[in-house]
C-alpha atoms as a PDB file:
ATOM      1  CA  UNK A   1     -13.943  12.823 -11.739  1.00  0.00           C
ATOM      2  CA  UNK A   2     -14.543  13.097  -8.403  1.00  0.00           C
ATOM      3  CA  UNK A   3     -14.517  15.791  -5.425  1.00  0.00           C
ATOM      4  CA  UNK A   4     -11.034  16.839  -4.075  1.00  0.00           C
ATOM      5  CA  UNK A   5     -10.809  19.886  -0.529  1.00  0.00           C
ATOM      6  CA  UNK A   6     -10.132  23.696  -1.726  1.00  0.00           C
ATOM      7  CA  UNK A   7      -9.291  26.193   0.461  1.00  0.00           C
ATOM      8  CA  UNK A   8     -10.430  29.460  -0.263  1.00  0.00           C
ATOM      9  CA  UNK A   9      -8.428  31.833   2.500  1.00  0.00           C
ATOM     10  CA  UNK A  10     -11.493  32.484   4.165  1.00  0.00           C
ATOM     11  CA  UNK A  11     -13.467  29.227   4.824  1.00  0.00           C
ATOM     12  CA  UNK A  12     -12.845  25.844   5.873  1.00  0.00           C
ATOM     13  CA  UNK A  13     -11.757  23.705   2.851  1.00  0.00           C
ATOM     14  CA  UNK A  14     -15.014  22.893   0.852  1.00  0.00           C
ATOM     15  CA  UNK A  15     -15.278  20.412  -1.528  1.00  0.00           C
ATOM     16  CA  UNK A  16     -15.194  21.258  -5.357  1.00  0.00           C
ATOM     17  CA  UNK A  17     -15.656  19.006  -8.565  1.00  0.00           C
ATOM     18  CA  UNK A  18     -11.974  18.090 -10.012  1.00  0.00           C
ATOM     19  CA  UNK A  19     -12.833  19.119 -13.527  1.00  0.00           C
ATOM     20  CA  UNK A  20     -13.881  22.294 -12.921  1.00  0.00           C
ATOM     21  CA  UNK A  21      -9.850  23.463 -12.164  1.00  0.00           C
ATOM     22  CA  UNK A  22      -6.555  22.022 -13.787  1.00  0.00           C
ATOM     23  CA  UNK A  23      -4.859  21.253 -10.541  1.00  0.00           C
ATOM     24  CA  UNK A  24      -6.511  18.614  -7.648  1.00  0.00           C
ATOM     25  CA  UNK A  25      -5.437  18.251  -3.812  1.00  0.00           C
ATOM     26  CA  UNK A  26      -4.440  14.959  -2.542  1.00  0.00           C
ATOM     27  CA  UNK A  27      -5.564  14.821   0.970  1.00  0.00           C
ATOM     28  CA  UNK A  28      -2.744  12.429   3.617  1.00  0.00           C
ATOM     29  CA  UNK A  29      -4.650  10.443   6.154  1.00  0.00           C
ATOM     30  CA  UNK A  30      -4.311  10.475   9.727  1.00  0.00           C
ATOM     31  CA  UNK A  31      -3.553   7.238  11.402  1.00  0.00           C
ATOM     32  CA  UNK A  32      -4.242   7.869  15.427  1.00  0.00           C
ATOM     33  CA  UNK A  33      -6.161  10.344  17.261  1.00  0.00           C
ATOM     34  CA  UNK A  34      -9.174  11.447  14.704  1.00  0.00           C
ATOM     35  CA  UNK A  35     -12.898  11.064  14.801  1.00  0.00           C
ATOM     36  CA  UNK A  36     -14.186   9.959  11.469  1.00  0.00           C
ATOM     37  CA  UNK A  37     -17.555  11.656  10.267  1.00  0.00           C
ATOM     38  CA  UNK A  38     -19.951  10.722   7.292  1.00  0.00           C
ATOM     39  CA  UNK A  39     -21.438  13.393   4.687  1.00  0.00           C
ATOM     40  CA  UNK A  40     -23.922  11.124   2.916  1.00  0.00           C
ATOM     41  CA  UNK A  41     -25.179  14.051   1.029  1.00  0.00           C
ATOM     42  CA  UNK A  42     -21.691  14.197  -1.234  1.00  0.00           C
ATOM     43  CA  UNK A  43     -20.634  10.509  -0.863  1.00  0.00           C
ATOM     44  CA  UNK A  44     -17.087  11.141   1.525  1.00  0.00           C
ATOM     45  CA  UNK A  45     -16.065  10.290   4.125  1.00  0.00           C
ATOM     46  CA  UNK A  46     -13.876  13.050   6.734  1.00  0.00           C
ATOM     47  CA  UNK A  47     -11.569  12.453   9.261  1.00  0.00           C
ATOM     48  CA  UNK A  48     -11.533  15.141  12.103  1.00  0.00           C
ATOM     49  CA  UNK A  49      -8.153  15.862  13.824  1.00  0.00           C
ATOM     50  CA  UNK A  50      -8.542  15.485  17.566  1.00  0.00           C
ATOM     51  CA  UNK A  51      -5.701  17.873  17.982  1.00  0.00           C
ATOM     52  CA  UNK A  52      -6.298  20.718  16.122  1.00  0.00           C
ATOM     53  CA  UNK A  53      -9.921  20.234  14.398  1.00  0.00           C
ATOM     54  CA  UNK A  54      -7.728  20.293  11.019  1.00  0.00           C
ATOM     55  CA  UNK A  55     -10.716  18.618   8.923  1.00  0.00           C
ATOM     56  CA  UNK A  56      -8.961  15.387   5.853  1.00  0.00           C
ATOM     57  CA  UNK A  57     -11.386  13.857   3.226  1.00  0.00           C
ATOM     58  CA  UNK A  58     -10.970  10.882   2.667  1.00  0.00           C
ATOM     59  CA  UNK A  59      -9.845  10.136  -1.137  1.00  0.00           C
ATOM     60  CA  UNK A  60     -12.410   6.860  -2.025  1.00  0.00           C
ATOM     61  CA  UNK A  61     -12.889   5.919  -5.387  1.00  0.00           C
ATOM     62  CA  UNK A  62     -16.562   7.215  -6.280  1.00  0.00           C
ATOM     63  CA  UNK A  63     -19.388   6.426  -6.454  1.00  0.00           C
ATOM     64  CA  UNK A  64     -19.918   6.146  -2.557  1.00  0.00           C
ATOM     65  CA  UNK A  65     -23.400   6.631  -0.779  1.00  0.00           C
ATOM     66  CA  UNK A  66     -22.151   6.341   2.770  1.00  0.00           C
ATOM     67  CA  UNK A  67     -24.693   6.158   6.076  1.00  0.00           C
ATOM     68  CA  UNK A  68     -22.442   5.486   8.558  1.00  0.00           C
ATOM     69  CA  UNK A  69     -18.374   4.199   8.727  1.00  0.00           C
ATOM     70  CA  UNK A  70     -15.999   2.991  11.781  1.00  0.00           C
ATOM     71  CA  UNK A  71     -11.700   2.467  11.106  1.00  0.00           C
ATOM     72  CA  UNK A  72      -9.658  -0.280  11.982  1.00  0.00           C
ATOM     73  CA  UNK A  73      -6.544   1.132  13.109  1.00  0.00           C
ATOM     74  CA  UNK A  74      -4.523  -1.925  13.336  1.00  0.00           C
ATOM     75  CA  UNK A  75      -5.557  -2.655   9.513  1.00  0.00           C
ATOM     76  CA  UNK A  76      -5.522   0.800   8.804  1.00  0.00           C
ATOM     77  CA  UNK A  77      -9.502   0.096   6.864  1.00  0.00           C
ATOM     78  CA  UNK A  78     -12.597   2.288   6.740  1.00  0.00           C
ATOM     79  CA  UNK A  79     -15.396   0.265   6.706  1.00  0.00           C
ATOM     80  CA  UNK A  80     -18.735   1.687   5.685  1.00  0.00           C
ATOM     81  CA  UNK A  81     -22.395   1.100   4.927  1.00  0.00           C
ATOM     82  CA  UNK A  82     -23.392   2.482   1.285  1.00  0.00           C
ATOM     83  CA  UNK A  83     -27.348   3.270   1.695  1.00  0.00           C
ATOM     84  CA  UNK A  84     -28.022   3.140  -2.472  1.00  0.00           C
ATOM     85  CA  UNK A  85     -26.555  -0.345  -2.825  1.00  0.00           C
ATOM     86  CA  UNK A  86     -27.573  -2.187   0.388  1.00  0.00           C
ATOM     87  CA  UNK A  87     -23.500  -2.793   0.916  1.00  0.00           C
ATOM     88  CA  UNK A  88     -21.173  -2.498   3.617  1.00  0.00           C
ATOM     89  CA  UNK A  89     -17.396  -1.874   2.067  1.00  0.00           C
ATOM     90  CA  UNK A  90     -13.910  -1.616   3.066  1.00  0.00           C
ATOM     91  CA  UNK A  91     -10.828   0.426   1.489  1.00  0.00           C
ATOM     92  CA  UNK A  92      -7.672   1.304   3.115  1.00  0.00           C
ATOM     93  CA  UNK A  93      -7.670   4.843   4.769  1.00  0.00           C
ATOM     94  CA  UNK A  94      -5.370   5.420   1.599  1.00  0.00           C
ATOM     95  CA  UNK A  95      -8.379   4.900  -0.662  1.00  0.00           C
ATOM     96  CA  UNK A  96      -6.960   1.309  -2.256  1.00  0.00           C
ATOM     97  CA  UNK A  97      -8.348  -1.916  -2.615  1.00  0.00           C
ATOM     98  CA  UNK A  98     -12.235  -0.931  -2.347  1.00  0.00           C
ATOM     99  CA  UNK A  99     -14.113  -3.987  -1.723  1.00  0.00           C
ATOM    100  CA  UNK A 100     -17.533  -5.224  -1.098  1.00  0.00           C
ATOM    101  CA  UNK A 101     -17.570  -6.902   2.765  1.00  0.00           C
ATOM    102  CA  UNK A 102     -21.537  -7.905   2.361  1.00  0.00           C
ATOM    103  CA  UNK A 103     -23.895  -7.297   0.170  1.00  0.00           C
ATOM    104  CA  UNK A 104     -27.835  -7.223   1.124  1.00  0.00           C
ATOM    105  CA  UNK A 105     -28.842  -8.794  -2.338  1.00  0.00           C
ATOM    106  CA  UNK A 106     -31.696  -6.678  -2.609  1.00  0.00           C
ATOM    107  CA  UNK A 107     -30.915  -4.746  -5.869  1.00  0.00           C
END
């Protein structure tokens, strides 16, 4: 499942559930010059071009319930705080190797 950017020649890409059409959009990270922005509402996690405002989700592996994030561009990691599960986690800005950094205890 998941949530995947559609454009629709008028508006901004918005965000769509995959199994609602046959074909999905892999988004390509930026690396350098990008501000990185939460919406905690869906669960991803957008990258902002500092160029050209061109607006990249960020292809985690759900579920996510992200509060607030911050990237390590030497490791090339998004770290983020997941509000449901008392966790802070890490993935590559790829979307790989989704971890657990810490985890509260409190469920």
């Amino acid at each position: 499942m998941g949530t995947f950017l559609h454009h629709d020649d008028i508006n901004l890409p918005f965000l769509v559930p995959r199994h609602l059409f046959f074909y999905h959009f892999v988004t390509v990270p930026m690396l350098e010059d990008f501000a990185l922005t939460v919406d905690y509402t869906h669960g991803i996690l957008y990258q902002i071009s500092l160029q050209d405002a061109k607006v990249t989700a960020i292809n985690l592996p759900p579920p996510n319930y992200p509060m607030s994030a911050v990237y390590d561009s030497k490791r090339h990691k998004v770290y983020w705080a997941d509000f449901q599960r008392y966790q802070i986690l890490q993935s590559t800005i790829w979307g790989k190797n989704k971890t657990v950094v810490f985890n509260t205890g409190l469920l």
